[in-house]
Protein backbone atom coordinates (compact mmCIF):
# COMPACT_ATOMS: atom_id res chain seq x y z
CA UNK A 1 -2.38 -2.80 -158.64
CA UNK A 2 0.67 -4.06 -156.62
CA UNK A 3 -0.07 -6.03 -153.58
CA UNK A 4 2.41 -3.83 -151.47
CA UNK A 5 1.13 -0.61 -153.02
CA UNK A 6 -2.70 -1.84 -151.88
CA UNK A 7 -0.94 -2.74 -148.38
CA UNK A 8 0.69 0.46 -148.06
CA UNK A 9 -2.11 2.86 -149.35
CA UNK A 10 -5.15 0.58 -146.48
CA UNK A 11 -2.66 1.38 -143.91
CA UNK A 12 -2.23 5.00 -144.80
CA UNK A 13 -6.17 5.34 -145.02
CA UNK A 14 -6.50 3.86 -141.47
CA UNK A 15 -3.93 6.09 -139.86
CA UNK A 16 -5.67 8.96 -141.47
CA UNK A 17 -9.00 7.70 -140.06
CA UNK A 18 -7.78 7.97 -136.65
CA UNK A 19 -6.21 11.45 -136.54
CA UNK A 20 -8.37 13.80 -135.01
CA UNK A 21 -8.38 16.32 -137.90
CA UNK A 22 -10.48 13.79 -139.86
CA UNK A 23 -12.77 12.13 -136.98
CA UNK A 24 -14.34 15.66 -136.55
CA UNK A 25 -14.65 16.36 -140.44
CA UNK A 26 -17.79 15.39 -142.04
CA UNK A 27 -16.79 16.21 -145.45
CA UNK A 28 -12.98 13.53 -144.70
CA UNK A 29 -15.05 11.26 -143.09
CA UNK A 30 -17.52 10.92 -146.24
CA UNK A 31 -15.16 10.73 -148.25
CA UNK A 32 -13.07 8.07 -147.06
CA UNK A 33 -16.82 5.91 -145.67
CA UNK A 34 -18.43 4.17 -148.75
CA UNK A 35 -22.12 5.27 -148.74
CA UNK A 36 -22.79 1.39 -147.99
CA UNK A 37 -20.32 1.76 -145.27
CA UNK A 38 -21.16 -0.51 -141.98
CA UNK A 39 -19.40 -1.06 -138.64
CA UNK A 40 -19.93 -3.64 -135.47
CA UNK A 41 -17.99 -1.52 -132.82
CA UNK A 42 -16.14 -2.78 -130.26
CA UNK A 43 -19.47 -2.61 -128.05
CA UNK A 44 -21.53 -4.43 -130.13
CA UNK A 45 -23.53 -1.82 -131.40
CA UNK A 46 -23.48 -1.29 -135.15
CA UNK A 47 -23.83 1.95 -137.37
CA UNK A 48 -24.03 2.80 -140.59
CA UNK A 49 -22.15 5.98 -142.56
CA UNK A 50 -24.88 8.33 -141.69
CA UNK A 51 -24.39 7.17 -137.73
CA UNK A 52 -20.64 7.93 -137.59
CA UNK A 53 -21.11 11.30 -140.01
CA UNK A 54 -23.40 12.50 -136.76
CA UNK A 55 -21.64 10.82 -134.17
CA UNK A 56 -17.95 11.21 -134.71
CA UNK A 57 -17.21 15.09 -135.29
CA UNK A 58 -19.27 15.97 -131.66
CA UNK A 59 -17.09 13.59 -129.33
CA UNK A 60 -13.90 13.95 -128.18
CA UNK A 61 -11.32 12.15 -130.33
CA UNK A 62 -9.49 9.45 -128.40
CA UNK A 63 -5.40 8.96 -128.98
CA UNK A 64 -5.14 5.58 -130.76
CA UNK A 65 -2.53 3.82 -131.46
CA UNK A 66 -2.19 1.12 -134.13
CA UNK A 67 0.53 -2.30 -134.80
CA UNK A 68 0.68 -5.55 -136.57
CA UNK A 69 -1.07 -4.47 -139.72
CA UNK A 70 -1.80 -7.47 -142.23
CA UNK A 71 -3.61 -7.16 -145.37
CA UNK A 72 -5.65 -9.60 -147.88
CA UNK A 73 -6.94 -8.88 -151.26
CA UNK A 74 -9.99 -10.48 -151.28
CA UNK A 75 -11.20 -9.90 -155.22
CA UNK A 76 -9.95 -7.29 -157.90
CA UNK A 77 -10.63 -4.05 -155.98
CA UNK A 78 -11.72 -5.39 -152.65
CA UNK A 79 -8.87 -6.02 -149.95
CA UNK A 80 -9.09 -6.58 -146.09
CA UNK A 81 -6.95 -4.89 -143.50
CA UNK A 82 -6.49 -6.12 -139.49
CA UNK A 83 -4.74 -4.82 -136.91
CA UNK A 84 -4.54 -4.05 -133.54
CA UNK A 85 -5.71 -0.92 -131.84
CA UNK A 86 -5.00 0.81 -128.17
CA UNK A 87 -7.43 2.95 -127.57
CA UNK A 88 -7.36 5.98 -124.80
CA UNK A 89 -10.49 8.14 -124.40
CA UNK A 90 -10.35 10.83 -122.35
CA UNK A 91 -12.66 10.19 -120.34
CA UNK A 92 -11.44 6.70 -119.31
CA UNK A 93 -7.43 6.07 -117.00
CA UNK A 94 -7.50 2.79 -118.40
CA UNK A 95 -6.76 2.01 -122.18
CA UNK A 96 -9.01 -0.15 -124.21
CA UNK A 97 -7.48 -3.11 -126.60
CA UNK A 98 -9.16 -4.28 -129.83
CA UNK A 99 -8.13 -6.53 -132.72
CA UNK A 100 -9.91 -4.33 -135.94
CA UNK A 101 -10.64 -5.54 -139.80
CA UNK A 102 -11.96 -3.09 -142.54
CA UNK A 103 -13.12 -3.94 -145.80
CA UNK A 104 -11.76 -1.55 -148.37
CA UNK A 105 -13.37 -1.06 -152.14
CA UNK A 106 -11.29 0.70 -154.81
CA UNK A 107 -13.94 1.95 -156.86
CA UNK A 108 -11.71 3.06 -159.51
CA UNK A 109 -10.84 6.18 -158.44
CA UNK A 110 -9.89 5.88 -154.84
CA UNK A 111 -10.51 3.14 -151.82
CA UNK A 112 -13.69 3.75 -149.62
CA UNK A 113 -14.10 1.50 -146.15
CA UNK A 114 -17.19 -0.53 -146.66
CA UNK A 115 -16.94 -2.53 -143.08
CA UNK A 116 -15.62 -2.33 -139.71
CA UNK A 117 -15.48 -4.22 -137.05
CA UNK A 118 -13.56 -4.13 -133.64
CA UNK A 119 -13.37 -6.95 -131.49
CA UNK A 120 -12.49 -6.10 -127.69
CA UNK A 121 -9.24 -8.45 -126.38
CA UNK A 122 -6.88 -7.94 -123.51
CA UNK A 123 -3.64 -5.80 -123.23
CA UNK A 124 -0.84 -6.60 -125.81
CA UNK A 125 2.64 -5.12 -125.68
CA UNK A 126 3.67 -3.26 -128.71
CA UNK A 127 6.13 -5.15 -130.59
């Protein structure tokens, strides 16, 4: 596989991620969240797959916003993508920032996110 075409299809994944349509699916969500799947939020707390398949479809999806994507194929089929991520929950006036990396695995058929992580930072202007 093409390094661009990895590049291109991680970002697409990600965007999808975030759109509301898919945060409050269980059946997108599994899909797209290896079984393995494991994330170290923002807060320090960390989840597995079944965590976010009972968490995420019963809050209210935040607007996030995404820039500076940058991707790195780690081995054949395994690739990292980073990027930075505003964050407005409704429930908060004041948005959050984060600097994010996933972990994606093509497993032959289609990429699944194995890891997540999001690592709070201050305010950054889009660019």
């Amino acid at each position: 596989m093409h390094f661009e075409t990895i590049e291109q299809q991680l970002i697409e994944l990600e965007q999808l991620l975030i759109q509301s349509a898919t945060r409050l699916s269980v059946e997108l969500l599994d899909s797209y969240l290896a079984d393995d799947f494991y994330e170290i939020a923002a807060t320090g707390r960390c989840f597995g797959k079944a965590d976010v398949l009972e968490r995420l479809p019963t809050e209210t999806p935040p607007v996030i916003t995404q820039q500076d994507f940058n991707c790195r194929v780690l081995a054949d089929g395994l690739a990292q993508l980073t990027y930075r991520a505003t964050i407005q929950r409704a429930e908060n006036d004041n948005p959050s920032y984060s600097v994010r990396s996933s972990i994606w695995r093509f497993d032959g058929e289609k990429w699944q996110m194995v890891f997540h992580q999001g690592t709070v930072c201050g305010p950054f202007g889009n660019r």
